[in-house]
Protein backbone atom coordinates (compact mmCIF):
# COMPACT_ATOMS: atom_id res chain seq x y z
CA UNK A 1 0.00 0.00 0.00
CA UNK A 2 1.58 3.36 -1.01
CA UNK A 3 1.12 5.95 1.93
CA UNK A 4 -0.31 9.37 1.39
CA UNK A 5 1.37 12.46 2.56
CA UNK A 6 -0.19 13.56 5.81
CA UNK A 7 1.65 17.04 6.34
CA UNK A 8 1.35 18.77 10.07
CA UNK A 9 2.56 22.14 10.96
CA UNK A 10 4.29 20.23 14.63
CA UNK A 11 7.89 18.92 14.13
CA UNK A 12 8.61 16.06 16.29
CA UNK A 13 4.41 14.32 15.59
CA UNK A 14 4.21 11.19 17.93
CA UNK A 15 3.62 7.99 16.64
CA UNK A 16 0.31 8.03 18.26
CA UNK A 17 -0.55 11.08 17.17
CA UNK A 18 0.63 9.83 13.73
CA UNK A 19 -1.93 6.98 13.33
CA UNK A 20 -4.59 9.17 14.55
CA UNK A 21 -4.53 10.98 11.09
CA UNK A 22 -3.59 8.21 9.59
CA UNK A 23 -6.48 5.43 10.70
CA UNK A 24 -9.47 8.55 11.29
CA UNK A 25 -8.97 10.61 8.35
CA UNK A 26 -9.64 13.79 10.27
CA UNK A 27 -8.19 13.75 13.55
CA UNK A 28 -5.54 17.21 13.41
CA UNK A 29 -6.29 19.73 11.76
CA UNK A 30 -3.68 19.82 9.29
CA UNK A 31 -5.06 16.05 7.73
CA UNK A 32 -4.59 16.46 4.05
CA UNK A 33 -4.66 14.79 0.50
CA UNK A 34 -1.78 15.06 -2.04
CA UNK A 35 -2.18 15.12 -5.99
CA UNK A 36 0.89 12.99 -5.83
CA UNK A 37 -0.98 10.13 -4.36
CA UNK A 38 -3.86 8.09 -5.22
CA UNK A 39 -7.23 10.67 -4.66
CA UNK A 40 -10.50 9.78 -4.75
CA UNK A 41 -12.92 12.90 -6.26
CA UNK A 42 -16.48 13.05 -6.21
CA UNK A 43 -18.12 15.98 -7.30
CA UNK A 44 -21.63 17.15 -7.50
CA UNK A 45 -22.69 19.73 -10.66
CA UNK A 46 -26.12 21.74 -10.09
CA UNK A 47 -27.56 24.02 -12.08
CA UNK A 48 -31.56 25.71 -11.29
CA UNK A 49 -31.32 28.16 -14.55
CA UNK A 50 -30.08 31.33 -12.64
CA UNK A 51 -26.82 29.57 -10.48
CA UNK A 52 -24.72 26.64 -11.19
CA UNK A 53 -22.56 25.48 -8.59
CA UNK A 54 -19.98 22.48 -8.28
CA UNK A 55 -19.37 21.02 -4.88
CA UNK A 56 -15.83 18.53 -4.95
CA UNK A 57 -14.93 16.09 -2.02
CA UNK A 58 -11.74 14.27 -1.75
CA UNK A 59 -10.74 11.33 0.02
CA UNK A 60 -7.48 9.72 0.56
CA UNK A 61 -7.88 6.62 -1.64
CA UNK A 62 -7.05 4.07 0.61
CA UNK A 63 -9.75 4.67 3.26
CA UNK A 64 -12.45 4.43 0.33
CA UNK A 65 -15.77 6.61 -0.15
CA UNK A 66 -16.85 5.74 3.45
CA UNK A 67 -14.02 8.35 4.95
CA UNK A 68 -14.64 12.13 5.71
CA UNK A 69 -13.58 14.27 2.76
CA UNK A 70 -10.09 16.14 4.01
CA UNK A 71 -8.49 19.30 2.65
CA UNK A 72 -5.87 19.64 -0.23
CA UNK A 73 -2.00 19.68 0.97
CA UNK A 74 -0.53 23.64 0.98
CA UNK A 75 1.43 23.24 -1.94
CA UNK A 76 -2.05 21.67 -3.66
CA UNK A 77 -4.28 23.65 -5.98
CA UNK A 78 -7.92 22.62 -7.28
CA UNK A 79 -9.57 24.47 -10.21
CA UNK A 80 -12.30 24.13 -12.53
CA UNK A 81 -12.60 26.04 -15.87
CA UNK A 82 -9.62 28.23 -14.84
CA UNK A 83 -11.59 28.99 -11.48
CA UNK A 84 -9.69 28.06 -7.87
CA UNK A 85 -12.01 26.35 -5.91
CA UNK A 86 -12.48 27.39 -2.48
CA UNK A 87 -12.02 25.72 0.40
CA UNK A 88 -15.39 25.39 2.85
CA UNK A 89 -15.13 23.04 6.59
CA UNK A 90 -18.99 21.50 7.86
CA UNK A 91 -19.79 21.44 11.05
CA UNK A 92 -18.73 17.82 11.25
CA UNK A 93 -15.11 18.48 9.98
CA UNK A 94 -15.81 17.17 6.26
CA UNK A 95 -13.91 19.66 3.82
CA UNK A 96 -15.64 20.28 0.59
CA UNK A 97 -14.19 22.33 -2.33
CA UNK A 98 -16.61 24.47 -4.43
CA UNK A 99 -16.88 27.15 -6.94
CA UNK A 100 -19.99 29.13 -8.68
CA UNK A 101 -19.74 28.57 -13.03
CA UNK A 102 -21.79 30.18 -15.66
CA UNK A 103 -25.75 28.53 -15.88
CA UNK A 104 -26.06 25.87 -18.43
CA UNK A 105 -27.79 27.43 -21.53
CA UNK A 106 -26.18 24.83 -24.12
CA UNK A 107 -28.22 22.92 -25.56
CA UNK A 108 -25.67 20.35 -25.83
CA UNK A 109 -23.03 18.23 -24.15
CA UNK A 110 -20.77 20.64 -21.70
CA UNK A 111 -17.03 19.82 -21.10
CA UNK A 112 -15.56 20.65 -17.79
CA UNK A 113 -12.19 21.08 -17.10
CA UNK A 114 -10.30 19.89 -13.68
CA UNK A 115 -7.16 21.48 -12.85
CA UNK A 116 -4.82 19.83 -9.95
CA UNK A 117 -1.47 20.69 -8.78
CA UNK A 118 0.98 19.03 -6.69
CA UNK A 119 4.02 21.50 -6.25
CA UNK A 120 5.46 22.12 -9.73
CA UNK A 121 3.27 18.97 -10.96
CA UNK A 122 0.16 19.77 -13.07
CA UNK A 123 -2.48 17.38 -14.64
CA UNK A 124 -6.00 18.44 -16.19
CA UNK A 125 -8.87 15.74 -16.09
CA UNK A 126 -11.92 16.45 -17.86
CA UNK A 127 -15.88 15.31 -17.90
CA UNK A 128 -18.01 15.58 -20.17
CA UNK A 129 -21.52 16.59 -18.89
CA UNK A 130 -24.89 15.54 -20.55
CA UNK A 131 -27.35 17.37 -19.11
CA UNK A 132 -27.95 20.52 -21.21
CA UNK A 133 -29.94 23.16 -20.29
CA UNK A 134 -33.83 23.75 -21.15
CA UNK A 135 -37.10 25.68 -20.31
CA UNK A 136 -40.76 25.10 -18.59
CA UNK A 137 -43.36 25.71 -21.00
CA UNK A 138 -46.31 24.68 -19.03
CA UNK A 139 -47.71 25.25 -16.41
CA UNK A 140 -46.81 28.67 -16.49
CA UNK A 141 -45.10 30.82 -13.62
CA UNK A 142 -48.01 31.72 -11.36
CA UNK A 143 -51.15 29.93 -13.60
CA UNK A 144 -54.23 28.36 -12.13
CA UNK A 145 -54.32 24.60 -13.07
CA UNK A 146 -57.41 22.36 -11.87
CA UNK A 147 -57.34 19.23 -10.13
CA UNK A 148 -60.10 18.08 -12.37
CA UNK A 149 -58.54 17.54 -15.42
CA UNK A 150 -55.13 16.40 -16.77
CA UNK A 151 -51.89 18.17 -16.01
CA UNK A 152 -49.90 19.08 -18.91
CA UNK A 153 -46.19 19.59 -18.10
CA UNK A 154 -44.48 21.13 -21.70
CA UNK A 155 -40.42 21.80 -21.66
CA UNK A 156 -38.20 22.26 -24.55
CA UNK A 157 -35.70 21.40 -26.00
CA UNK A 158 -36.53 17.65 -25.89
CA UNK A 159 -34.01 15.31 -26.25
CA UNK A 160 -34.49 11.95 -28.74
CA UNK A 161 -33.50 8.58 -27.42
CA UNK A 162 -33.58 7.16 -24.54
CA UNK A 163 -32.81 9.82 -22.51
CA UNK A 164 -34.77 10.68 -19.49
CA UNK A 165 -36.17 13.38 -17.28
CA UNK A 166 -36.95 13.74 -13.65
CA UNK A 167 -40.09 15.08 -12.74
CA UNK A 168 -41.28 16.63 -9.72
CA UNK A 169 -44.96 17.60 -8.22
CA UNK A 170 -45.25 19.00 -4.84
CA UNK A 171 -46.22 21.50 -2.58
CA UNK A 172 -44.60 25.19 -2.49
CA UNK A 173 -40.98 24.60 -0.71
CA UNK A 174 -41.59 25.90 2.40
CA UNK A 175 -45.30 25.83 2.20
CA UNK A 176 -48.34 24.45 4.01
CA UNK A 177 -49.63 21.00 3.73
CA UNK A 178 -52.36 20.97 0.93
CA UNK A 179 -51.84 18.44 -1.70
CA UNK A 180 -51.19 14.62 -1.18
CA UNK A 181 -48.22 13.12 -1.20
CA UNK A 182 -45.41 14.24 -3.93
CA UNK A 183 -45.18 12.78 -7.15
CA UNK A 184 -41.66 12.06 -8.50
CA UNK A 185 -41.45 10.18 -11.81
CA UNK A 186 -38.67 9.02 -14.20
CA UNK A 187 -39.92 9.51 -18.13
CA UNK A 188 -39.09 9.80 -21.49
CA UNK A 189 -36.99 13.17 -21.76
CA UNK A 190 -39.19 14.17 -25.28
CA UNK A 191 -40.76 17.31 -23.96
CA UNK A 192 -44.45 16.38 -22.62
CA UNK A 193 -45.54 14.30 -19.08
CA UNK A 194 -49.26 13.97 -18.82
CA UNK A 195 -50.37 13.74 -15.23
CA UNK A 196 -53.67 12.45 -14.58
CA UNK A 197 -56.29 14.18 -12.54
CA UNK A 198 -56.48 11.07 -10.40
CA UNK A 199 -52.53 11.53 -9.11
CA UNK A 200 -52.82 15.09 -7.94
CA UNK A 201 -54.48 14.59 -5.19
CA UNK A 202 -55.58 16.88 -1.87
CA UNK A 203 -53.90 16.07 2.05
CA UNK A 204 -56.57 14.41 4.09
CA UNK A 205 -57.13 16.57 7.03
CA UNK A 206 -56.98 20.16 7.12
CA UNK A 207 -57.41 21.09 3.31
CA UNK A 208 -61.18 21.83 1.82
CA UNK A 209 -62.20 20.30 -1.58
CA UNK A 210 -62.50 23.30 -2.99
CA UNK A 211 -58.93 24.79 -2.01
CA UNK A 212 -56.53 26.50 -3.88
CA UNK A 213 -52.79 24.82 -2.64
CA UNK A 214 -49.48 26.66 -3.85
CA UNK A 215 -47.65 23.98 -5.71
CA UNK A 216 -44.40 23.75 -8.06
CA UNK A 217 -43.27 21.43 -10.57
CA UNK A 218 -39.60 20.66 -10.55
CA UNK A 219 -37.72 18.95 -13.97
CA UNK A 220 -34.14 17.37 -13.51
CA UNK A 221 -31.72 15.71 -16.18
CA UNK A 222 -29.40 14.11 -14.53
CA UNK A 223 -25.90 12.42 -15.57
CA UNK A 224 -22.96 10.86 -14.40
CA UNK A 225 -19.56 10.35 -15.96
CA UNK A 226 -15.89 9.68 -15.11
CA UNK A 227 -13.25 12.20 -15.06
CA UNK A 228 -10.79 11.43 -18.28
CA UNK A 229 -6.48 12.16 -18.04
CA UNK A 230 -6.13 14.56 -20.81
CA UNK A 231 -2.56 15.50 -19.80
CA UNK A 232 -0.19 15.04 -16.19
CA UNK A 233 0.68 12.60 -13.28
CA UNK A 234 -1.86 12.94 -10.81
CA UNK A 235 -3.47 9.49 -9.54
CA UNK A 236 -6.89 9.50 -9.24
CA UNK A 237 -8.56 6.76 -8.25
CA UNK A 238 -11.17 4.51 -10.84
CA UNK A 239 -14.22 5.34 -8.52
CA UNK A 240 -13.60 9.08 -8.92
CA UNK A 241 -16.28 10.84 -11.26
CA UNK A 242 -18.68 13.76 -11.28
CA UNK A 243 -22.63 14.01 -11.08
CA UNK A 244 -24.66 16.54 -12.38
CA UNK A 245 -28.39 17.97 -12.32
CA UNK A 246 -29.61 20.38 -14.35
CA UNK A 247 -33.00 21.51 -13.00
CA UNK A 248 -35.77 23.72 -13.59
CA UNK A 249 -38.69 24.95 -11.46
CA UNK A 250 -41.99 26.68 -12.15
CA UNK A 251 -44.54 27.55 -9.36
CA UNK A 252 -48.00 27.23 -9.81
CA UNK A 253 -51.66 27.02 -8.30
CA UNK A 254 -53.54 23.99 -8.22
CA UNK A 255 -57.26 24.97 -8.37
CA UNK A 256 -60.31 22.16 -7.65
């Protein structure tokens, strides 16, 4: 097993305090992944139409997906697109990496590019993204849509294939209780999902027949893909790869 480079500002480290970074992964503050040594990445992509943000954890290869996400050595860098990533500590101690990109308006495949740098080393991965970006046609922002009859939901582009869409029906984030239970279905991503009056329905207690309930539809595309070595030396592990959503919401009233 190669060893990663744990750096610590404290000359002299016990060999206690040694295998506490070494075993927990975040024990010291100064736990730490190196570029020269196998790295697993994860990252997450979202986009909502008006911000796009990418969120990156990494994870000292050895102690798999299951360990907490640590920090990049000082002489490390992380970019994306030519933007540094900044570094951002939870609550829990889990480091994440992130940076805000330009909102997906191509209606096509997106390449990202992943900078990383370990001292004078430099290596770019990159991903390519399917998930393009697209718009709600119907409902509307703000339209009156009965419970009676069927639900149109309209967005374009559609895509051909056997690509598919996310959809989303629920109350107004945030909202009061007023209809049922959410609906979340997988379809065909070609631009129309019928939902039938019969699925939207109202909760059980609390709401009258004839109420009006603030409700949103949410669409998602969603892919996955592995990061590919386009040039350098850094090692990242198999499992590493990025996820994406591109999402759009509309809000809307549902009317008896």
């Amino acid at each position: 097993m190669v060893a990663m480079r744990v750096r610590t500002g404290v000359l002299g480290l016990s060999a206690m305090g040694f295998m506490g970074l070494w075993i927990g992964g975040c024990e010291g503050s100064a736990a730490c992944v190196d570029f020269a040594d196998e790295v697993l990445l994860t990252a997450q992509m979202t986009d909502n139409g008006s911000r796009a943000r990418v969120e990156v954890e990494l994870r000292r290869a050895e102690l798999g997906a299951a360990s907490i996400p640590v920090k990049l050595c000082e002489d490390n860098r992380l970019q994306i697109d030519d933007l540094e990533m900044a570094q951002v500590q939870r609550p829990s101690g889990a480091v994440i990496h992130e940076a805000m990109l330009s909102a997906v308006s191509e209606q096509a495949v997106v390449t990202r590019r992943f900078t990383m740098s370990s001292g004078n080393d430099v290596s770019e991965f990159t991903v390519a993204i399917d998930a393009p970006g697209f718009e709600i046609m119907l409902p509307t922002a703000g339209e009156e849509v009965s419970r009676a009859g069927m639900l149109a939901i309209n967005w374009a582009p559609a895509r051909a294939g056997d690509a598919k869409i996310v959809v989303k029906l629920a109350d107004e984030i945030d909202g009061d209780t007023c209809l049922g239970a959410a609906i979340e279905l997988e379809e065909a991503d070609d631009g129309e999902v019928l939902v039938g009056a019969s699925q939207v329905g109202l909760a059980k207690e609390g709401v009258a027949d004839n109420g009006a309930c603030a409700a949103f539809v949410s669409l998602a595309r969603v892919h996955s893909g592995p990061l590919e070595r386009s040039s350098g030396e850094a090692n990242l592990h198999p499992d590493s790869l990025v996820r994406a959503t591109t999402s759009r919401t509309i809000d809307f009233t549902s009317v008896p």
